[in-house]
N, C-alpha and C. Protein backbone atom coordinates (compact mmCIF):
# COMPACT_ATOMS: atom_id res chain seq x y z
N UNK A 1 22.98 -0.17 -7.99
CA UNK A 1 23.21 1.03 -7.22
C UNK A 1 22.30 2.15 -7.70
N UNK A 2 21.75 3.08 -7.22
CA UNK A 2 21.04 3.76 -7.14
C UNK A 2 21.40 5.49 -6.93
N UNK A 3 21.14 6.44 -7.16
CA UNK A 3 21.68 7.42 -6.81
C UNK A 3 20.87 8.50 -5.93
N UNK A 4 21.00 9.38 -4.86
CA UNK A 4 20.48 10.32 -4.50
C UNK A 4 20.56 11.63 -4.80
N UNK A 5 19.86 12.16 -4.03
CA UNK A 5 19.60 14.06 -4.58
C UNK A 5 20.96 14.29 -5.37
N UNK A 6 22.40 14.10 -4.60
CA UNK A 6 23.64 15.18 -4.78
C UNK A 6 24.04 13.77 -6.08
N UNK A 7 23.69 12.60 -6.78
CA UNK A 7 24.12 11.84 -7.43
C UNK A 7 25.57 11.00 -6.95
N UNK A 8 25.70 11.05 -5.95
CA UNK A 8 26.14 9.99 -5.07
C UNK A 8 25.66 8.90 -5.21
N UNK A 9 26.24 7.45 -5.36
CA UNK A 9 25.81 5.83 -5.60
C UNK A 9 25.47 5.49 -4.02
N UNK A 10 24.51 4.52 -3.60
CA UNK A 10 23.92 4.21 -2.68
C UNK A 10 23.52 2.77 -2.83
N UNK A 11 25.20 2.00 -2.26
CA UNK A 11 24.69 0.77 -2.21
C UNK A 11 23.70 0.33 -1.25
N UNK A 12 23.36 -1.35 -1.72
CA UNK A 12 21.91 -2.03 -0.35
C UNK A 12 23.05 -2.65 -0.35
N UNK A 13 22.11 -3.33 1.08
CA UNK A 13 22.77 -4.46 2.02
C UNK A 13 21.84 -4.92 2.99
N UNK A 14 21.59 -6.04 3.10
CA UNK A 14 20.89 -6.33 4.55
C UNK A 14 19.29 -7.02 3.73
N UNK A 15 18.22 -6.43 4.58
CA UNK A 15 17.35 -6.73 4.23
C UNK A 15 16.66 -6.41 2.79
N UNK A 16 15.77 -7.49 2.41
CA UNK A 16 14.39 -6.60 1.42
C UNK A 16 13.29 -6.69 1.61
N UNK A 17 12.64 -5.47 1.12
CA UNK A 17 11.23 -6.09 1.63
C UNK A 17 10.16 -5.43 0.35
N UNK A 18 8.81 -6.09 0.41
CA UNK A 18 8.36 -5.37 -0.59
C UNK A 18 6.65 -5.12 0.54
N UNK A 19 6.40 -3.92 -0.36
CA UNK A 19 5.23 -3.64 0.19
C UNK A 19 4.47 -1.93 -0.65
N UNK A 20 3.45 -1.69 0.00
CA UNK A 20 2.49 -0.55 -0.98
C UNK A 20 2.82 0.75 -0.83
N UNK A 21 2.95 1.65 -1.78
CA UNK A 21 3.26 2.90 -1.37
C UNK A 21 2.23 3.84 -1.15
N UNK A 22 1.94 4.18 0.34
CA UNK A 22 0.92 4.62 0.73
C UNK A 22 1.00 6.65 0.71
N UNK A 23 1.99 7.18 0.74
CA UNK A 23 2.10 8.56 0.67
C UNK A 23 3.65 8.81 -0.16
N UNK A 24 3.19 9.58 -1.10
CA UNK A 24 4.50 10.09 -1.70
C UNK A 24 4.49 11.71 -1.90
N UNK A 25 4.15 11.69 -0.69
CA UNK A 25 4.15 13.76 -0.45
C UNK A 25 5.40 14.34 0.04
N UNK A 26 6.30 13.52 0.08
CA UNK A 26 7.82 14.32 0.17
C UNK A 26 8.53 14.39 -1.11
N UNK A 27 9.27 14.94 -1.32
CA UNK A 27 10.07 15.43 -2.61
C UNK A 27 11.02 14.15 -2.96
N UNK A 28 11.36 13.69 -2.18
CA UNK A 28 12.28 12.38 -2.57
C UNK A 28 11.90 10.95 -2.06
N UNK A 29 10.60 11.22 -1.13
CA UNK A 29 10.43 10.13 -0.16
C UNK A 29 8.87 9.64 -0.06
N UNK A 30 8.87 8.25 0.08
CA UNK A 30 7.60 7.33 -0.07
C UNK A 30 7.20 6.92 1.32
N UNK A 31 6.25 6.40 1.66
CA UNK A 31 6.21 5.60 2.71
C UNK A 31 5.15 4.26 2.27
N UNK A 32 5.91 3.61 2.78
CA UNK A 32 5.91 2.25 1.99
C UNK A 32 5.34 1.16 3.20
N UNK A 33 4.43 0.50 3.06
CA UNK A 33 3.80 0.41 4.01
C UNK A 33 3.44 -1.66 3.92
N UNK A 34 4.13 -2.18 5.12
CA UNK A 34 3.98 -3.76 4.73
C UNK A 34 3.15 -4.43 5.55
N UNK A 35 1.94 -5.29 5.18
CA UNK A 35 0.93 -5.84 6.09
C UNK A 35 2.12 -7.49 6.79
N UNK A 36 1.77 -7.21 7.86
CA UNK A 36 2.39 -8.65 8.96
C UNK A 36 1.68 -9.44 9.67
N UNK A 37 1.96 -10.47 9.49
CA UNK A 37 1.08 -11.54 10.56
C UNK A 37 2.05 -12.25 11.05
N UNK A 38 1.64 -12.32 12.46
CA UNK A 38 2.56 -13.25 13.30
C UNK A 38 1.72 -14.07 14.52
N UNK A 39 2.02 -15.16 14.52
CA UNK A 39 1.38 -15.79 15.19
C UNK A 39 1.62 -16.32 16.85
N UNK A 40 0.46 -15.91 17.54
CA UNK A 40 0.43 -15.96 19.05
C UNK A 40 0.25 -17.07 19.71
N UNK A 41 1.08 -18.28 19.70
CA UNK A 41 1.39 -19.16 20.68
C UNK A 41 0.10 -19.77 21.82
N UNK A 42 0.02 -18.39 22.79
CA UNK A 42 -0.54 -18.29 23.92
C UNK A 42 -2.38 -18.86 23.57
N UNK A 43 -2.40 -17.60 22.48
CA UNK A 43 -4.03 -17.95 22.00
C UNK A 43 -3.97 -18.59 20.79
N UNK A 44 -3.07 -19.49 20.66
CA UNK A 44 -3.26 -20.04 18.91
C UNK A 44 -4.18 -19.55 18.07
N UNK A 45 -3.66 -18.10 17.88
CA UNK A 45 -4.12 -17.15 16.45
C UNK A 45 -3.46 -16.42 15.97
N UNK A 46 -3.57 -15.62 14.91
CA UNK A 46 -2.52 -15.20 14.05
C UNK A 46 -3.33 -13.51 14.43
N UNK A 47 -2.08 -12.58 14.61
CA UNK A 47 -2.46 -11.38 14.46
C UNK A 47 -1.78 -10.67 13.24
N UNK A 48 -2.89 -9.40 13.19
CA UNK A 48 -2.02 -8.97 11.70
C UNK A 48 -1.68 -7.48 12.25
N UNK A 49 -1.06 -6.89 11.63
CA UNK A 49 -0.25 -5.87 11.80
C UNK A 49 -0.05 -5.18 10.84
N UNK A 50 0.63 -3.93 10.66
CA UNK A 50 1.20 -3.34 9.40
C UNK A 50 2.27 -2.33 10.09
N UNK A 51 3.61 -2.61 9.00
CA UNK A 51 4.60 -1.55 9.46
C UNK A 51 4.59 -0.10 8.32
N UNK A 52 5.02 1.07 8.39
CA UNK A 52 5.23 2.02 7.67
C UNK A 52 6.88 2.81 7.76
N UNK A 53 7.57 2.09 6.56
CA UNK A 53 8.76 2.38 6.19
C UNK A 53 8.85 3.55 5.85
N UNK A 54 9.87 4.78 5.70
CA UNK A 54 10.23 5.69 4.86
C UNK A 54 11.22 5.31 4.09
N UNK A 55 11.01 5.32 2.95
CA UNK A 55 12.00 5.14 2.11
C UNK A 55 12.53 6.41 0.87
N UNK A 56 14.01 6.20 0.37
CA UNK A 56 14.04 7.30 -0.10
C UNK A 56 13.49 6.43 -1.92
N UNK A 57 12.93 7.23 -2.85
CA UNK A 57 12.65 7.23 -3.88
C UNK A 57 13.05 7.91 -5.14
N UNK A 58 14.13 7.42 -5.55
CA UNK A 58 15.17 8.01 -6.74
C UNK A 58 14.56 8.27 -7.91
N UNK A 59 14.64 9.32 -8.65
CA UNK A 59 14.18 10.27 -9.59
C UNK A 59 13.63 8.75 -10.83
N UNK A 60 14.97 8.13 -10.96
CA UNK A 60 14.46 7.10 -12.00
C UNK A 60 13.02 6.09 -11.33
N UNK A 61 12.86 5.95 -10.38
CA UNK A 61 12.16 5.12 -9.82
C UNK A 61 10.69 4.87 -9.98
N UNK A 62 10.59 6.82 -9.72
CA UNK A 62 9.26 7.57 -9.73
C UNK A 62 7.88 6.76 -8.88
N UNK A 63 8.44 6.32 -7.99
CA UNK A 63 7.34 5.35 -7.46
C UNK A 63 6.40 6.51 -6.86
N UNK A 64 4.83 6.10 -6.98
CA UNK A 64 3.51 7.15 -6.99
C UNK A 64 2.55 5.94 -6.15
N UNK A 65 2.08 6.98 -5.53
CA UNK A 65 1.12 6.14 -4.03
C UNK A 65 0.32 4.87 -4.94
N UNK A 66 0.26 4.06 -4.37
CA UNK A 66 -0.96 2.55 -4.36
C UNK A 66 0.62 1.87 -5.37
N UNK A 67 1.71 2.25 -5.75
CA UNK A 67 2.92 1.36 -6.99
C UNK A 67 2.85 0.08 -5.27
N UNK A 68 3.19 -1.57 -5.84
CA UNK A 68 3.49 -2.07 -5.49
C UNK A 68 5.29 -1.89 -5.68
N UNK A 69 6.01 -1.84 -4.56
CA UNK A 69 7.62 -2.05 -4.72
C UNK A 69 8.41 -2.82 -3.73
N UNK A 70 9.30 -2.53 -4.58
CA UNK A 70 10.69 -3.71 -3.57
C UNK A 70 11.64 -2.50 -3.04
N UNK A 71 12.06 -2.28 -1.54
CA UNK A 71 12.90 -1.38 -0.65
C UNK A 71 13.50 -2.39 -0.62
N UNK A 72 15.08 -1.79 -0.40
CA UNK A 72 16.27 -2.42 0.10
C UNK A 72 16.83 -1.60 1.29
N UNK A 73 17.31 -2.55 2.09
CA UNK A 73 18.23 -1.80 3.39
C UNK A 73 19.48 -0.80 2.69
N UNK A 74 19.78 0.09 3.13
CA UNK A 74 20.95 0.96 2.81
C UNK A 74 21.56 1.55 3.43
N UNK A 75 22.48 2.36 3.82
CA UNK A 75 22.81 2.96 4.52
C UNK A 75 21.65 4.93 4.87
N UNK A 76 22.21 5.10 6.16
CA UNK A 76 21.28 6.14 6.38
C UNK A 76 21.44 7.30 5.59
N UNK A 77 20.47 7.76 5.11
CA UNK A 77 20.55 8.72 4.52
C UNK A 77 19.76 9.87 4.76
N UNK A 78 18.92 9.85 5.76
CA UNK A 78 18.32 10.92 6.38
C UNK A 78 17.91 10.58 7.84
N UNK A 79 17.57 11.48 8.46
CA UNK A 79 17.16 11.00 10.36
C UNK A 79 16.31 9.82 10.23
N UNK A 80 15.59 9.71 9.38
CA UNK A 80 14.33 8.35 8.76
C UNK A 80 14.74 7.44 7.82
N UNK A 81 15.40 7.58 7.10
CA UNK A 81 15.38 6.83 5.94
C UNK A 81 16.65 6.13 6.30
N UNK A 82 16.34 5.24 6.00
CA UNK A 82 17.54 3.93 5.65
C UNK A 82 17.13 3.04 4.71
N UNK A 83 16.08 3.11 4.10
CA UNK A 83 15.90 2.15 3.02
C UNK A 83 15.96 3.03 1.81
N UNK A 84 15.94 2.55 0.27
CA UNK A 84 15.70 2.79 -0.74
C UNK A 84 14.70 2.19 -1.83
N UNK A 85 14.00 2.38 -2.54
CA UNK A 85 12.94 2.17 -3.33
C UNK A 85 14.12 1.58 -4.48
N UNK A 86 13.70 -0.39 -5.08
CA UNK A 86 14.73 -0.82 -5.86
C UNK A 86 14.34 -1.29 -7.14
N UNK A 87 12.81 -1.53 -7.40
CA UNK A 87 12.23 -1.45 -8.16
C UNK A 87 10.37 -1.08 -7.73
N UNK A 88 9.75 -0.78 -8.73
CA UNK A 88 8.30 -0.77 -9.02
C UNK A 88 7.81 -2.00 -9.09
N UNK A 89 6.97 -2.98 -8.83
CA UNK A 89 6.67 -4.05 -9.19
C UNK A 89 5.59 -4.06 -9.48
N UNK A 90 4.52 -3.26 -9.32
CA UNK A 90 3.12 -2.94 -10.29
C UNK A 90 2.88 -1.46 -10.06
N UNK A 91 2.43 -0.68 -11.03
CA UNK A 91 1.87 0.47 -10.83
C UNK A 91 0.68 0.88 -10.37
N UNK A 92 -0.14 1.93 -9.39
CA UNK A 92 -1.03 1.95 -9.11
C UNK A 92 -2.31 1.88 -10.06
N UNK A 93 -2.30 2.09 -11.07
CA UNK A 93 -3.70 2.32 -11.69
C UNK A 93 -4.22 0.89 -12.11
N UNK A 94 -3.29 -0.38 -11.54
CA UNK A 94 -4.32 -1.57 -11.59
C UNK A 94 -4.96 -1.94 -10.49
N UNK A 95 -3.88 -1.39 -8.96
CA UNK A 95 -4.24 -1.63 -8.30
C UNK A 95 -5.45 -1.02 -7.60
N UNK A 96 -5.31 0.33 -8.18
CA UNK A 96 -6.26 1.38 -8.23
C UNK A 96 -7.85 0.86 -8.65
N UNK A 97 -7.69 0.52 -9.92
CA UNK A 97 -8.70 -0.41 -10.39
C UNK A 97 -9.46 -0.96 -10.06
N UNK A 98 -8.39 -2.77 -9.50
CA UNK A 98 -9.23 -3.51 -8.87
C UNK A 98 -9.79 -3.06 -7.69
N UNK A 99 -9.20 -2.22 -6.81
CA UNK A 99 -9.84 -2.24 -5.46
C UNK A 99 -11.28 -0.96 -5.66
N UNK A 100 -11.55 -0.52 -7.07
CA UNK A 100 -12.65 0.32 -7.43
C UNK A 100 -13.43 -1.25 -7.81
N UNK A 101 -13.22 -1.73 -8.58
CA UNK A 101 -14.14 -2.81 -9.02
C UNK A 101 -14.40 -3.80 -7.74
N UNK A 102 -14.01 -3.87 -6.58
CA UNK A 102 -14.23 -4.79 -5.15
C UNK A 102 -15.16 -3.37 -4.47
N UNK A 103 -14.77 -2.14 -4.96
CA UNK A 103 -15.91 -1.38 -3.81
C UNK A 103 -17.05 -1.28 -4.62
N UNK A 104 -16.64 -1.68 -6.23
CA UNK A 104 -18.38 -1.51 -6.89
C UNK A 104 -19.34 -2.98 -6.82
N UNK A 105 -18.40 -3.72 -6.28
CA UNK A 105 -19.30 -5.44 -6.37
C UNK A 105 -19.51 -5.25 -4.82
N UNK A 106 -19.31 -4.48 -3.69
CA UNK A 106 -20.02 -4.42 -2.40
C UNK A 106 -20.81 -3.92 -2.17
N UNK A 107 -20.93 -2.31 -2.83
CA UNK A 107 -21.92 -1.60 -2.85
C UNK A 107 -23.29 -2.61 -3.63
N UNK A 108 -22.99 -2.96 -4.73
CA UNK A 108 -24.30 -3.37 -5.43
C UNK A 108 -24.60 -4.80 -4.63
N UNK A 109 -23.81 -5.51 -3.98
CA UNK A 109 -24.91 -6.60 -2.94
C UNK A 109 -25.32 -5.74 -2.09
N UNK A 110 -25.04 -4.89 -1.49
CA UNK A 110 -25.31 -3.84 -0.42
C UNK A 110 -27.01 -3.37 -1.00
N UNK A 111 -26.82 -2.87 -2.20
CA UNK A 111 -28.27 -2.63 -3.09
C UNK A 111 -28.90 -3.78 -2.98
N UNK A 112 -28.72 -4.76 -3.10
CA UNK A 112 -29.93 -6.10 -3.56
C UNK A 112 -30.43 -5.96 -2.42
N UNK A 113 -29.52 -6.15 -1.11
CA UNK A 113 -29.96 -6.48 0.13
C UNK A 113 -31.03 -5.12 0.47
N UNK A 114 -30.95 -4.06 0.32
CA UNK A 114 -31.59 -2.96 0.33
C UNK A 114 -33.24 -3.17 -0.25
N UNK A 115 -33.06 -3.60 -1.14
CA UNK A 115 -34.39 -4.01 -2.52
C UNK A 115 -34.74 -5.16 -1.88
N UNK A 116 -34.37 -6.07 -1.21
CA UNK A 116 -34.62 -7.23 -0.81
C UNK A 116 -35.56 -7.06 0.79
N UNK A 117 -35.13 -6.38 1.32
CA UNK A 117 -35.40 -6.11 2.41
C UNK A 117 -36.42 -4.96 2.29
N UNK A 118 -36.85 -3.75 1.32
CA UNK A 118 -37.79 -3.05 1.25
C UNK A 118 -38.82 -4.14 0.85
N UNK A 119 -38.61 -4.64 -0.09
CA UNK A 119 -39.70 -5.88 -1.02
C UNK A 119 -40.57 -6.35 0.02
N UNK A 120 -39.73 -7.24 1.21
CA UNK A 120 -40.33 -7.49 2.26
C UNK A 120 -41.48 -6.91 3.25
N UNK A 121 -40.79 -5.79 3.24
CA UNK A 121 -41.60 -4.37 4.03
C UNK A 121 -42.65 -4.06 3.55
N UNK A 122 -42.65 -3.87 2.02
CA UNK A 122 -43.70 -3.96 1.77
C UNK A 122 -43.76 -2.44 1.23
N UNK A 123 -42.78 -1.94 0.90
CA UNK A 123 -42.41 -0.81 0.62
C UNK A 123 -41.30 -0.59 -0.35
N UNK A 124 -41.63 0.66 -1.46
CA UNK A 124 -40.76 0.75 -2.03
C UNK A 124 -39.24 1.34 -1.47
N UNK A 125 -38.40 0.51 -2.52
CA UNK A 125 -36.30 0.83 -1.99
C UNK A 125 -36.33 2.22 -2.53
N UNK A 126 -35.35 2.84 -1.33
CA UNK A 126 -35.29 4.08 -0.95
C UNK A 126 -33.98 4.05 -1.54
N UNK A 127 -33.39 5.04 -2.37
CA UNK A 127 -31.94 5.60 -2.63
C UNK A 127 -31.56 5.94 -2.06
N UNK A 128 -29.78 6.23 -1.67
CA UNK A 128 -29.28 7.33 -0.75
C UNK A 128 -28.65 7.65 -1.80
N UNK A 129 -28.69 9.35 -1.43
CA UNK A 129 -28.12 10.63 -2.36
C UNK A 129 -27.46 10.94 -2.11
C-alpha cells in the first residue's frame, strides 16, 4: 500500500503495467508512457503504438523522467489518475547513458560515411558546427 498527498493508504487492484517515465513536471504526478504492438490480421503486420498513462507518484517512490517503473491500477484519485507508481525498476541515468552511447555510435558512422564519400569526391570532409 502506498500513500498519497493527505497520507491516506491506496490500495491496487486490477491491472499492472510497466513502462518509461516520460514527464515528471507535476508535483505528485508522472506520465508513464508504454510502447504496444498489436497485430493486424487483415495485412499480416504488426503495428506499434504507444500509450501515455498518468500516474500518481508517492514521495517514497521519487520516480524522475527516463526511471523504468511498474504502475498499478488503483482507485481514482484525481480526474486522470487511476494508477499509482509501485516500484522503480531502473533509474534514468543508465538509461540515460546508453541511449547517449547509441546517439554517439550513429553520429560517428554518420562521420565515416561523410569522410568516405568526400574521399571519393575528391575533396576534403567538411565539419558541421
Amino acid at each position: 500500500m502506498a500513500l498519497i498527498a493527505n497520507n491516506k493508504p491506496v490500495s491496487t487492484r486490477g491491472f499492472q503495467k510497466e513502462g518509461v517515465v516520460v514527464s515528471d513536471k507535476g508535483k505528485l504526478t508522472v506520465i508513464v508512457e508504454q510502447d504496444l504492438t498489436r497485430y493486424i490480421a487483415k495485412y499480416k503486420r504488426y503495428a506499434r503504438s504507444s500509450s501515455r498513462i498518468p500516474a500518481h507518484n508517492p514521495v517514497e517512490m521519487n520516480a524522475k523522467m527516463g526511471d523504468l517503473v511498474r504502475i498499478a491500477q488503483c482507485r481514482k484519485i484525481s480526474k486522470t489518475k487511476a494508477w499509482i507508481v509501485t516500484a522503480v525498476l531502473t533509474r534514468s541515468a543508465k538509461v540515460v547513458r546508453e541511449k547517449h552511447e547509441e546517439v554517439q555510435s550513429v553520429e560517428k558512422l554518420h562521420e565515416e560515411k561523410r569522410e568516405r564519400a568526400a574521399a571519393r569526391a575528391g575533396k576534403p570532409a567538411e565539419t558541421e558546427q
